[in-house]
N, C-alpha and C. Protein backbone atom coordinates (compact mmCIF):
# COMPACT_ATOMS: atom_id res chain seq x y z
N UNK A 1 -159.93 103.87 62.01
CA UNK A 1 -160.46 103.33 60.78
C UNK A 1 -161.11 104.45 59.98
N UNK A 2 -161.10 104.28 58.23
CA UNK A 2 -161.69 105.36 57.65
C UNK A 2 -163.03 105.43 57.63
N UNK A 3 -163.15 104.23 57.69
CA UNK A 3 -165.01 104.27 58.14
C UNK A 3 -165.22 103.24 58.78
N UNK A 4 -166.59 103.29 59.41
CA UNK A 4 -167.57 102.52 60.35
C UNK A 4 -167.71 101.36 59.84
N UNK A 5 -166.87 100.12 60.63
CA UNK A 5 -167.19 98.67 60.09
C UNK A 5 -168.57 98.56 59.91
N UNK A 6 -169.09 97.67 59.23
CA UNK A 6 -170.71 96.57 59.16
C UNK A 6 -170.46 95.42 59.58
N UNK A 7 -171.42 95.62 60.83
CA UNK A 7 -171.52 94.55 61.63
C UNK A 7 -172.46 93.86 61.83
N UNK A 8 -173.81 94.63 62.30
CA UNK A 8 -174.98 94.01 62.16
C UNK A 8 -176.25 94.67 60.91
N UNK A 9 -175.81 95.38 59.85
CA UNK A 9 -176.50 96.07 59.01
C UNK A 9 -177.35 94.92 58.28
N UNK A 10 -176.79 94.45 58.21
CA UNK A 10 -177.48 93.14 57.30
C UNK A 10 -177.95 91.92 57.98
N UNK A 11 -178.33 92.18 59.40
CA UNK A 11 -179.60 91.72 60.25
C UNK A 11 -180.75 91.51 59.96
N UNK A 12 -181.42 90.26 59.32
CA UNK A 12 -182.55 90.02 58.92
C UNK A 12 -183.56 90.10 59.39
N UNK A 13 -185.21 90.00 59.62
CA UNK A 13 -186.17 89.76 60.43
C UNK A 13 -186.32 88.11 61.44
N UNK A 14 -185.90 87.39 60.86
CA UNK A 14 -185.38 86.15 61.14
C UNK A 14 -184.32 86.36 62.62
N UNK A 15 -183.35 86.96 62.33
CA UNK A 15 -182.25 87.01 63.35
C UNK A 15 -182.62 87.46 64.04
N UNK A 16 -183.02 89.04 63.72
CA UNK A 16 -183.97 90.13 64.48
C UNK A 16 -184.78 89.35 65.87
N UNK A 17 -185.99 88.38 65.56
CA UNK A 17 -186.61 87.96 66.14
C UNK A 17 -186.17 86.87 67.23
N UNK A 18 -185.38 85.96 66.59
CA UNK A 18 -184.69 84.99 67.48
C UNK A 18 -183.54 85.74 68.48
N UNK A 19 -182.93 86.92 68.24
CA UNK A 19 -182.62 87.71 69.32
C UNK A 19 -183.42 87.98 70.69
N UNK A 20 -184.58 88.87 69.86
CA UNK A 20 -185.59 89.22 70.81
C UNK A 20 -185.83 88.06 71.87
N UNK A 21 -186.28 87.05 71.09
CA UNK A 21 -186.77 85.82 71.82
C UNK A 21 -186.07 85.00 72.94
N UNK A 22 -184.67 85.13 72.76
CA UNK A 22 -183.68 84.68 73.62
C UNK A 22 -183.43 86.01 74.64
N UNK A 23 -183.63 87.26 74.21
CA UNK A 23 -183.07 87.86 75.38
C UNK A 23 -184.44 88.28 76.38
N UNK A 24 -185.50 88.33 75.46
CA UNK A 24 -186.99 87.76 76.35
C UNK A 24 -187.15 86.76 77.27
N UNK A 25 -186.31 85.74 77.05
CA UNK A 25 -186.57 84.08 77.18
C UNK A 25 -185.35 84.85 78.54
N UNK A 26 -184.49 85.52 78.52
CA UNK A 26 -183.52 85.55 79.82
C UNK A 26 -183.55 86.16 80.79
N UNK A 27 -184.25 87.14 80.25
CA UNK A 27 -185.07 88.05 81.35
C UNK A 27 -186.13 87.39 82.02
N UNK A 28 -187.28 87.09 81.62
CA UNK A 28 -187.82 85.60 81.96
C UNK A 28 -187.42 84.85 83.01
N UNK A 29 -186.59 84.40 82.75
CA UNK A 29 -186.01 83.42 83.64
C UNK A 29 -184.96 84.28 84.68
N UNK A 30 -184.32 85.33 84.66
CA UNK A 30 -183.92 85.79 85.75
C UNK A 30 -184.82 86.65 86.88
N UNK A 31 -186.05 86.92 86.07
CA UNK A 31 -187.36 87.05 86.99
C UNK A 31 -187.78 85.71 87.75
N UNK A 32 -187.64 85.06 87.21
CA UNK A 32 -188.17 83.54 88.02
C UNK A 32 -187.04 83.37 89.09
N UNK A 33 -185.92 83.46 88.69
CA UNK A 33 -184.88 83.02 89.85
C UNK A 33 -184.99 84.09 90.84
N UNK A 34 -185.20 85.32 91.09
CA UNK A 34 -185.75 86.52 91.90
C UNK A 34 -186.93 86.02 92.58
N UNK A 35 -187.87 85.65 92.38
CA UNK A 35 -188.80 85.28 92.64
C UNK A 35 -188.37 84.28 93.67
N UNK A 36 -188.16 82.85 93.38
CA UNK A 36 -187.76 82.09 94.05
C UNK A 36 -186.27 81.92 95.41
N UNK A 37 -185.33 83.45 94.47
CA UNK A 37 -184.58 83.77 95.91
C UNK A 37 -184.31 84.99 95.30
N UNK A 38 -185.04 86.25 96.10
CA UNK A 38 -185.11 87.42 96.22
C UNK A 38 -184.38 87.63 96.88
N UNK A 39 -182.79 87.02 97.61
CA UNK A 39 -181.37 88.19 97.92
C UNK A 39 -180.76 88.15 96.64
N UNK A 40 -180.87 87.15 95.71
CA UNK A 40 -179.91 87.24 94.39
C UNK A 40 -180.84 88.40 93.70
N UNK A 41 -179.74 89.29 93.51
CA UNK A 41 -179.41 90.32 92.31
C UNK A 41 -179.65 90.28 90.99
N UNK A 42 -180.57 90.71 90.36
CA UNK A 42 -180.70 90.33 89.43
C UNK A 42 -181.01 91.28 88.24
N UNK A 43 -180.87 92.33 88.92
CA UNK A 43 -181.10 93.62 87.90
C UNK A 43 -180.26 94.45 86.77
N UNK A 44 -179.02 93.43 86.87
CA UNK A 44 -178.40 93.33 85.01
C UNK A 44 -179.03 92.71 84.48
N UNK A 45 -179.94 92.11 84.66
CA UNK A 45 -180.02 91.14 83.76
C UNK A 45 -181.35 91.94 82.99
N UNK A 46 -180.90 92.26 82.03
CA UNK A 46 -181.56 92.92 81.10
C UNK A 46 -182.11 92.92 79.55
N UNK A 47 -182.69 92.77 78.91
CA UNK A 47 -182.82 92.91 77.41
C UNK A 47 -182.27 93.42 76.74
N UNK A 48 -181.62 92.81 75.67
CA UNK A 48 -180.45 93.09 74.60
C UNK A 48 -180.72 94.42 74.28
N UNK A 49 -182.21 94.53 73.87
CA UNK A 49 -182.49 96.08 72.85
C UNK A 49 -182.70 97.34 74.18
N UNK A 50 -183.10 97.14 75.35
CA UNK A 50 -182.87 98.19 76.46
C UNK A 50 -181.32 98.32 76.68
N UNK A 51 -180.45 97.13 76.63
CA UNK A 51 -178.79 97.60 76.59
C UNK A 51 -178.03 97.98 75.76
N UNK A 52 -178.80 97.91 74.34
CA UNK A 52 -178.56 98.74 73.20
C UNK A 52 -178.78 100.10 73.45
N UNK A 53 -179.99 100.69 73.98
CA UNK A 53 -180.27 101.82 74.21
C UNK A 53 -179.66 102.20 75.02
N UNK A 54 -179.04 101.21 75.97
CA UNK A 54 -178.47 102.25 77.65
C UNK A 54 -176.72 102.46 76.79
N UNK A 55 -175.93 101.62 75.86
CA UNK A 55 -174.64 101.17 75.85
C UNK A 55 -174.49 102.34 74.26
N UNK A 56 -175.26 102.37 73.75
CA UNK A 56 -175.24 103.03 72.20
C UNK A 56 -175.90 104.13 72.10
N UNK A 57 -176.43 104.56 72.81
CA UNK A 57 -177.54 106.18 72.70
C UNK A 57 -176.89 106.55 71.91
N UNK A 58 -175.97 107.02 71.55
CA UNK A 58 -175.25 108.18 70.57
C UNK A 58 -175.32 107.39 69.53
N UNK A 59 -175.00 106.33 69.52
CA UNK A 59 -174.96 106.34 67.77
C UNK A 59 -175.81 105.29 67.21
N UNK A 60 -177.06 105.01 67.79
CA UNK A 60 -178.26 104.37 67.22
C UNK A 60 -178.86 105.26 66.39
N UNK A 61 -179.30 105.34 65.19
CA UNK A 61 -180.21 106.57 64.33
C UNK A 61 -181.39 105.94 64.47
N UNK A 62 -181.95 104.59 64.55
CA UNK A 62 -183.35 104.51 64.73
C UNK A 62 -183.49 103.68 65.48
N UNK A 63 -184.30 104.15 67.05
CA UNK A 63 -184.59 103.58 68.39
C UNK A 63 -185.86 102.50 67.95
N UNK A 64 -186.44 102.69 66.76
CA UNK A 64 -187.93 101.92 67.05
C UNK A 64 -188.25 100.27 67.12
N UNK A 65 -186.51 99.74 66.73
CA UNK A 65 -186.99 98.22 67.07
C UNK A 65 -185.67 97.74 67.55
N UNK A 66 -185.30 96.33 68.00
CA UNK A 66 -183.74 96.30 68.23
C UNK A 66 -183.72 96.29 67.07
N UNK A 67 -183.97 95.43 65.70
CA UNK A 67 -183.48 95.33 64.48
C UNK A 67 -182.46 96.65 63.83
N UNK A 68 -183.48 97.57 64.08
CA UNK A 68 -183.61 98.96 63.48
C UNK A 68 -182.57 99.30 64.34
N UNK A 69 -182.28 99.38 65.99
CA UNK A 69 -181.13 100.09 66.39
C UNK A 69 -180.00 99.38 66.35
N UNK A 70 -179.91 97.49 65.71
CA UNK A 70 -178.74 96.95 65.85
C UNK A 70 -178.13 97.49 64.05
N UNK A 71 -179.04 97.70 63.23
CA UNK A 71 -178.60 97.94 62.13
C UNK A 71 -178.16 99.75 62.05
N UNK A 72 -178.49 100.49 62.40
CA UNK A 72 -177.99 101.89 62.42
C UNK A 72 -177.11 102.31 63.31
N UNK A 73 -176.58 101.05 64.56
CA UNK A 73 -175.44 101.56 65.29
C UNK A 73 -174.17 102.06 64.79
């Protein structure tokens, strides 16, 4: 492609947040299921904006919020 689709550039504070909140809300709860049976595995289970950082390092330009790294990927 000649240039870089837009995908999430136009990610609001609104979206931004209800992201956060759901991938807060899953982590959350895959801590609770650990808790309650510590042989299940549970250490994918991770936050959207830490798997932004682990999956996109190179081409995030600003790490300081997910908003900020889903819009500069």
């Amino acid at each position: 492609v000649a240039e870089k689709p837009l995908f999430y550039q136009g990610l609001n504070d609104f979206a931004a947040s209800m992201l956060d909140k759901v991938s807060t809300e899953l982590v959350d709860t895959a801590q609770a299921i650990h808790e309650k049976y510590p042989d299940m595995d549970m250490s994918d289970v991770i936050h959207l904006f830490d798997w932004y950082k682990l999956n996109y390092k190179e081409s995030i330009a600003d790490f300081s919020t997910l908003q900020s790294a889903m819009r500069t990927c």
